[in-house]
C-alpha atoms as a PDB file:
ATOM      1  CA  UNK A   1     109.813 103.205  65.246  1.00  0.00           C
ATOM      2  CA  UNK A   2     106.651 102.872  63.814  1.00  0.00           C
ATOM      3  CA  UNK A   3     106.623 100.818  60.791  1.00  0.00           C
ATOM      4  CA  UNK A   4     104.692 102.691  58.374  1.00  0.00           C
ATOM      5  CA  UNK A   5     106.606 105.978  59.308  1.00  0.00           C
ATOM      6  CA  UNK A   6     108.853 105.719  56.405  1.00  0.00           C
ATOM      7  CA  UNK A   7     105.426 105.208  53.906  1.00  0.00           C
ATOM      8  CA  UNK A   8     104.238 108.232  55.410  1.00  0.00           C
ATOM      9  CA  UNK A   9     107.054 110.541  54.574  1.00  0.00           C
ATOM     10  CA  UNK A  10     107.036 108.759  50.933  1.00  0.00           C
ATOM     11  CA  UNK A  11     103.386 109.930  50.519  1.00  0.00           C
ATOM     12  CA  UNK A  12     103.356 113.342  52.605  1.00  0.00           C
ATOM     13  CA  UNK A  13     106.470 114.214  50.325  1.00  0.00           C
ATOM     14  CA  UNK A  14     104.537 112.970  47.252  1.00  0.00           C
ATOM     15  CA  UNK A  15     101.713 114.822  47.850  1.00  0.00           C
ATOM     16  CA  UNK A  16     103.898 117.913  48.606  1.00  0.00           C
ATOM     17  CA  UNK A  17     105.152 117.676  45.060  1.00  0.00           C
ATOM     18  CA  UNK A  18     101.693 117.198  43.549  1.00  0.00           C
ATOM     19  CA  UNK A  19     100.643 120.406  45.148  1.00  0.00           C
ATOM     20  CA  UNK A  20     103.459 122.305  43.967  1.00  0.00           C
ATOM     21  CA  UNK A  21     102.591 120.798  40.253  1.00  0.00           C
ATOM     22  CA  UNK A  22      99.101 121.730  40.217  1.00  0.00           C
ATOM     23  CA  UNK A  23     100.172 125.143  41.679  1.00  0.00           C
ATOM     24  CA  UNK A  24     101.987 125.803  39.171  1.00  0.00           C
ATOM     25  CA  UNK A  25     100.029 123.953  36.052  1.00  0.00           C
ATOM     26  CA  UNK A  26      96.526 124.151  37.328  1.00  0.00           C
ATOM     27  CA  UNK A  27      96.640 127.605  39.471  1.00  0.00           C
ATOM     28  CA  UNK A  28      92.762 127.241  39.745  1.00  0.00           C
ATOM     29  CA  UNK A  29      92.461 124.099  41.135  1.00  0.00           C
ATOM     30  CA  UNK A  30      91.426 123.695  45.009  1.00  0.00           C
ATOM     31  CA  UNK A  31      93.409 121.470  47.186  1.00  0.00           C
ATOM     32  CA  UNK A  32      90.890 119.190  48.162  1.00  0.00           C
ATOM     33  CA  UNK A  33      90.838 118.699  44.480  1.00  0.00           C
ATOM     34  CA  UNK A  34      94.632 118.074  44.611  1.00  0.00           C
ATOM     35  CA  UNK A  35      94.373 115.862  47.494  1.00  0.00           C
ATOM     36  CA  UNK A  36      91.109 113.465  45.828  1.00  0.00           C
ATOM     37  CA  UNK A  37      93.612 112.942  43.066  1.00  0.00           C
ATOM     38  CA  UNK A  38      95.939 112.158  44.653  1.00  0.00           C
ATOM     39  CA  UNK A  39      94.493 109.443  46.836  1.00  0.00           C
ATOM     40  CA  UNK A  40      92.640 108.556  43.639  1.00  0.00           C
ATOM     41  CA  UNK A  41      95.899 108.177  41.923  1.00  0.00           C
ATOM     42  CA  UNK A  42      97.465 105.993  44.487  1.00  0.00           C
ATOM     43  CA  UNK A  43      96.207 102.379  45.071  1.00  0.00           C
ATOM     44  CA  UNK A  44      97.630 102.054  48.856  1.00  0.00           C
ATOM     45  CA  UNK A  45      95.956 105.366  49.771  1.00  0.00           C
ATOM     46  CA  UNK A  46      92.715 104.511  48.153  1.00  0.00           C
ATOM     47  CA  UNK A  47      92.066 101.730  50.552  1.00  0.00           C
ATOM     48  CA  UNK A  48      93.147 103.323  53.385  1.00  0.00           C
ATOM     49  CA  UNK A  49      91.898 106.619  52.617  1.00  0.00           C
ATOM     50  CA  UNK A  50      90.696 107.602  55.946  1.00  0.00           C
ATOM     51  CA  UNK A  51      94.157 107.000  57.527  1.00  0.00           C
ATOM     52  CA  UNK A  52      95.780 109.638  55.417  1.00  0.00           C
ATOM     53  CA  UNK A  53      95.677 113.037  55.991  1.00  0.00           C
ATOM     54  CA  UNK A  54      97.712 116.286  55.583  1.00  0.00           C
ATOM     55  CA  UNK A  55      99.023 116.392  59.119  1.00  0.00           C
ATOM     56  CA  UNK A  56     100.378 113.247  59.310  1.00  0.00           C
ATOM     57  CA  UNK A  57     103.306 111.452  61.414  1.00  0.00           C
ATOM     58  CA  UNK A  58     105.241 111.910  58.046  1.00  0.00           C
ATOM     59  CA  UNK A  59     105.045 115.346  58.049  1.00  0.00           C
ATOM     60  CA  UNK A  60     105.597 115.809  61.691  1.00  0.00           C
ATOM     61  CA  UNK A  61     109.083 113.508  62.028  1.00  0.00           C
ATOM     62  CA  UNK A  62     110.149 116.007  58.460  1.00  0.00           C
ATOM     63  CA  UNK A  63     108.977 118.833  60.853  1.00  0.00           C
ATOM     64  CA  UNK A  64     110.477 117.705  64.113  1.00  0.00           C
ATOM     65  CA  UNK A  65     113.768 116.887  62.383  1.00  0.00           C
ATOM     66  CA  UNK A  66     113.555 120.018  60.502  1.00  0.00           C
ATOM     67  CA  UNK A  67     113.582 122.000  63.495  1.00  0.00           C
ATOM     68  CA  UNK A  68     115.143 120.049  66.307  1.00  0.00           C
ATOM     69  CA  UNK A  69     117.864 117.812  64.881  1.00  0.00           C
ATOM     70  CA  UNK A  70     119.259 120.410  61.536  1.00  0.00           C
ATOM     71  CA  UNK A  71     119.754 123.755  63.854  1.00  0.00           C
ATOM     72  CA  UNK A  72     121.437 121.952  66.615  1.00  0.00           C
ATOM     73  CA  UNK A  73     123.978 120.731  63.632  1.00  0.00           C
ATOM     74  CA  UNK A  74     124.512 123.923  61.918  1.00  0.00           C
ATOM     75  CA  UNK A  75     124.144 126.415  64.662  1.00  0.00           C
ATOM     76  CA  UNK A  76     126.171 126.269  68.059  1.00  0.00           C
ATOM     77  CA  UNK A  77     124.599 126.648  71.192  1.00  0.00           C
ATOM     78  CA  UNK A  78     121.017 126.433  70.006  1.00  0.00           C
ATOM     79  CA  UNK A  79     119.498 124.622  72.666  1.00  0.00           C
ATOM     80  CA  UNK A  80     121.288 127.594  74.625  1.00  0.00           C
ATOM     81  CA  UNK A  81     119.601 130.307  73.169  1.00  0.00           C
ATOM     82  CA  UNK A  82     117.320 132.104  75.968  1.00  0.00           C
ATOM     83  CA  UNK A  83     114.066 131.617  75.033  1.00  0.00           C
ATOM     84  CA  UNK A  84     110.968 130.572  77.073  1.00  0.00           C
ATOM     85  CA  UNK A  85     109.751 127.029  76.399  1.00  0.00           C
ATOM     86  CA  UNK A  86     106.311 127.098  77.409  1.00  0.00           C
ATOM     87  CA  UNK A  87     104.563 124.113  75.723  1.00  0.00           C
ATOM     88  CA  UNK A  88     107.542 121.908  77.515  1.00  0.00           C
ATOM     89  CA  UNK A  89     104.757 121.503  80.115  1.00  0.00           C
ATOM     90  CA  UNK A  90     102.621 119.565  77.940  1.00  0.00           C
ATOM     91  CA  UNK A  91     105.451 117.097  77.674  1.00  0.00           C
ATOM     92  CA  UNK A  92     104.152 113.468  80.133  1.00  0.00           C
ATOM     93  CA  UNK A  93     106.946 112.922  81.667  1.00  0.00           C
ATOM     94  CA  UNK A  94     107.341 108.787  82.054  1.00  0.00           C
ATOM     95  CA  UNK A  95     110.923 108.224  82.969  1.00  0.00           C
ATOM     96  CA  UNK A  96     113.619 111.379  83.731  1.00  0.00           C
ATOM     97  CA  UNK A  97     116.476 109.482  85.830  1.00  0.00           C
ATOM     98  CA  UNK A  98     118.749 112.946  84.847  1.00  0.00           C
ATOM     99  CA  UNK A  99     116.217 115.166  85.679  1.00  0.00           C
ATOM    100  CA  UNK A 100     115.808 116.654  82.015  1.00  0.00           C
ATOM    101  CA  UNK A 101     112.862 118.434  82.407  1.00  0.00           C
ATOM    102  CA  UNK A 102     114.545 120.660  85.129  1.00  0.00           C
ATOM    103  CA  UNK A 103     116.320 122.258  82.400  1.00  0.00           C
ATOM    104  CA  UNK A 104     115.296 123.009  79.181  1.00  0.00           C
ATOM    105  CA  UNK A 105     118.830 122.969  77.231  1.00  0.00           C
ATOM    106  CA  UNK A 106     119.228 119.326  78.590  1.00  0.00           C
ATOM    107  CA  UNK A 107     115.625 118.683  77.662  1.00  0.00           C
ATOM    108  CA  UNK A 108     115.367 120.254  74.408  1.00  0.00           C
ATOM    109  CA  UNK A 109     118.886 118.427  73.808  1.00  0.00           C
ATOM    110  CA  UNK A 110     117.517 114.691  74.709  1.00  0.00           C
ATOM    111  CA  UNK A 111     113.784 115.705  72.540  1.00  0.00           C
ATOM    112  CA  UNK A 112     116.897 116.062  69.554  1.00  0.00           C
ATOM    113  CA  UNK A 113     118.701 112.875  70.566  1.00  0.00           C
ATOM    114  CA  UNK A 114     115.248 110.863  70.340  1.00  0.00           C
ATOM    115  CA  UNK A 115     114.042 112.543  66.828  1.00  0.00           C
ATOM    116  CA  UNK A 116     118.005 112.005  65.670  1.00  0.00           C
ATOM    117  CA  UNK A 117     118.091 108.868  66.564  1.00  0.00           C
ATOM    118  CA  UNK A 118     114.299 107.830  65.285  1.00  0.00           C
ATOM    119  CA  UNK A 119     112.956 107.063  68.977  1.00  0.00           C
ATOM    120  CA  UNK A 120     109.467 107.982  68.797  1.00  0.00           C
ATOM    121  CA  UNK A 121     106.591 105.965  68.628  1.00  0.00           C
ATOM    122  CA  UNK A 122     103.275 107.368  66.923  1.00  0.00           C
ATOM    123  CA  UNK A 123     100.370 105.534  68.800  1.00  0.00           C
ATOM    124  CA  UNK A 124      97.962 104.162  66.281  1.00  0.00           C
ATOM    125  CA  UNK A 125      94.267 105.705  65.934  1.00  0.00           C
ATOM    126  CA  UNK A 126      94.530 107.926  69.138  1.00  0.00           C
ATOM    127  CA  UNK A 127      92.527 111.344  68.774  1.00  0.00           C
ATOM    128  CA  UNK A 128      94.958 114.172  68.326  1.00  0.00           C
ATOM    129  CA  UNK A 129      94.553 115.211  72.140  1.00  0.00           C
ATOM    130  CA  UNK A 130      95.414 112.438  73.483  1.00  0.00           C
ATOM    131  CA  UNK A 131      98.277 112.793  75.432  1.00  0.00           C
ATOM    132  CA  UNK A 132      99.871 109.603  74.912  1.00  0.00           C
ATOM    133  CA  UNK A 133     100.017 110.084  71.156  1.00  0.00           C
ATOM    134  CA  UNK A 134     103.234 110.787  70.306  1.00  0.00           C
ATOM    135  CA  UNK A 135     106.569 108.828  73.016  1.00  0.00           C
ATOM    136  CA  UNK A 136     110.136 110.372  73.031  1.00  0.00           C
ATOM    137  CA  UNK A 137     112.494 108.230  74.577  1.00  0.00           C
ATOM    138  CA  UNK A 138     116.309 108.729  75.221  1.00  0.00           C
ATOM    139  CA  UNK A 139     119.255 107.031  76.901  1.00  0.00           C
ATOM    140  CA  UNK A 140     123.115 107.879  77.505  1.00  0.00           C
ATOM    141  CA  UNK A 141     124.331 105.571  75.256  1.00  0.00           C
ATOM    142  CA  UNK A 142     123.395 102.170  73.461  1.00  0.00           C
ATOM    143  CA  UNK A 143     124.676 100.318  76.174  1.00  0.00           C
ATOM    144  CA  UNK A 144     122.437 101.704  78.665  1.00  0.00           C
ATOM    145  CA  UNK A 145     118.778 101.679  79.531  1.00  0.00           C
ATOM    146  CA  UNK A 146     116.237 104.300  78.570  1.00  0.00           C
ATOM    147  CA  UNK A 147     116.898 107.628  81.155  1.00  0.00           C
ATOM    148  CA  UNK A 148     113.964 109.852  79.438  1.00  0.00           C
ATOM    149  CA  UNK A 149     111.216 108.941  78.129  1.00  0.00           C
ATOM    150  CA  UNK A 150     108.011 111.317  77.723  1.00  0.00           C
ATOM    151  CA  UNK A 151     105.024 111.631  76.068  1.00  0.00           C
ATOM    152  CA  UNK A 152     102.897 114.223  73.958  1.00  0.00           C
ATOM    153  CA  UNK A 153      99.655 114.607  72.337  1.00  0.00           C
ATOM    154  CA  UNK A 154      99.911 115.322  68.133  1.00  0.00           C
ATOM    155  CA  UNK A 155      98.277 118.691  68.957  1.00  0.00           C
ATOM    156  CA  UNK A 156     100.656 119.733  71.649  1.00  0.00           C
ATOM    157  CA  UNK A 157     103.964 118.233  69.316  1.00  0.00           C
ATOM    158  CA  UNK A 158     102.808 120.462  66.860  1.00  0.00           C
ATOM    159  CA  UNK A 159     102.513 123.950  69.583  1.00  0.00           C
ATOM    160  CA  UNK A 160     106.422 122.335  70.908  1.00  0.00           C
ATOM    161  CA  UNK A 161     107.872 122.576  67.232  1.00  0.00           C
ATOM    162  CA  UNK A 162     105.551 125.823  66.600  1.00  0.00           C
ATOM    163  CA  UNK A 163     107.177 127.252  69.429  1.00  0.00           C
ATOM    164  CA  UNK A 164     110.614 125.899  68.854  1.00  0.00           C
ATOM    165  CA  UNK A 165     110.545 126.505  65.274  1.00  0.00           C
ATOM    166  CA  UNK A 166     109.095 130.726  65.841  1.00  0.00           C
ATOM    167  CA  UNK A 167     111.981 131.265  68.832  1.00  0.00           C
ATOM    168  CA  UNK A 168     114.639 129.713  66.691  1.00  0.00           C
ATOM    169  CA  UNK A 169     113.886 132.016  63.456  1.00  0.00           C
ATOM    170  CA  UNK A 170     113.175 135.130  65.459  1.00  0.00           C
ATOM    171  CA  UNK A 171     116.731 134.510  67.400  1.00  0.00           C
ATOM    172  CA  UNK A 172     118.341 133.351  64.119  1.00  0.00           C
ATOM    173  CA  UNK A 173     116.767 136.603  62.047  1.00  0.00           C
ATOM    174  CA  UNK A 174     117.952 138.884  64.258  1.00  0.00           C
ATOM    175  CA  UNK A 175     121.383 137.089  64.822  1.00  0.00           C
ATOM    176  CA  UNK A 176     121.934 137.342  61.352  1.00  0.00           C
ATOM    177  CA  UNK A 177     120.783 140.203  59.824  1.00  0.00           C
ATOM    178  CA  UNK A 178     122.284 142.096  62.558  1.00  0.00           C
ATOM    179  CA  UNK A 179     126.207 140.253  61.673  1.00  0.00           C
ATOM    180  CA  UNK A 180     125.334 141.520  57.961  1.00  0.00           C
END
């Protein structure tokens, strides 16, 4: 895990709030003008304030968990849900001793074991295309060593949980309203 992650969700949720303040206090204001106040009105951010921005590894771990790890809690079977997984292939595939990627319940199953389980690694000051950005890494158990491991640009992590996150509301929509 990257050390900084945790400061990252801190300041993505923090800035989430101060949005949400000056929507509702300052309706007219811009959010660039949100944003220079708020990097004004933090000291860390100030000095690094080229490293923060809105899409952020905070904001994608709150998104990947938010999609990957909470519906496979709540709702049964929904890595089993038939759905296409399209950006799968622009997944780098490092280590797959199982044979994940050959099925995408299995896969999407060990992508949710990794985010659960906080093994990802955000590679520092890498463009957003680069496909090594962003490492997943699994195993069987703690005893064991890694069995998947793959790899992801930021821009193609954000089209997986896109995708995920569009299938899973359509399915779960429809599921539910139609139960009602």
């Amino acid at each position: 895990m990257n050390d900084d992650l945790f400061h990252w969700v801190w300041y993505t949720c923090n800035f989430v709030n101060a949005a949400e303040e000056a929507r509702l206090s300052s309706p007219n204001k811009t959010i660039s003008d949100v944003f220079s106040e708020f990097i004004e009105e933090n000291p860390q951010l100030r000095e690094n304030r080229d490293r923060f921005t809105l899409v952020n590894q905070g904001l994608l771990i709150m998104t990947a968990y938010g999609i990957c790890v909470i519906p496979r809690e709540r709702f049964n079977g929904f890595a089993d849900f038939h759905y296409p997984l399209r950006s799968k292939r622009l997944f780098r595939v490092i280590e797959d001793k199982k044979h994940v990627m050959d099925d995408r319940a299995k896969f999407l199953r060990r992508i949710r074991n990794a985010i659960a389980h906080v093994n990802i690694k955000f590679l520092p000051n890498v463009s957003v295309d680069d496909p090594s950005g962003v490492e997943f890494w699994d195993r069987v158990n703690e005893k064991t060593d890694i069995d998947f491991r793959v790899t992801i640009s930021v821009r193609g992590l954000l089209e997986f949980l896109n995708e995920i996150g569009h299938q899973f509301a359509d399915v779960y929509l429809r599921d539910h309203y139609h139960q009602s």
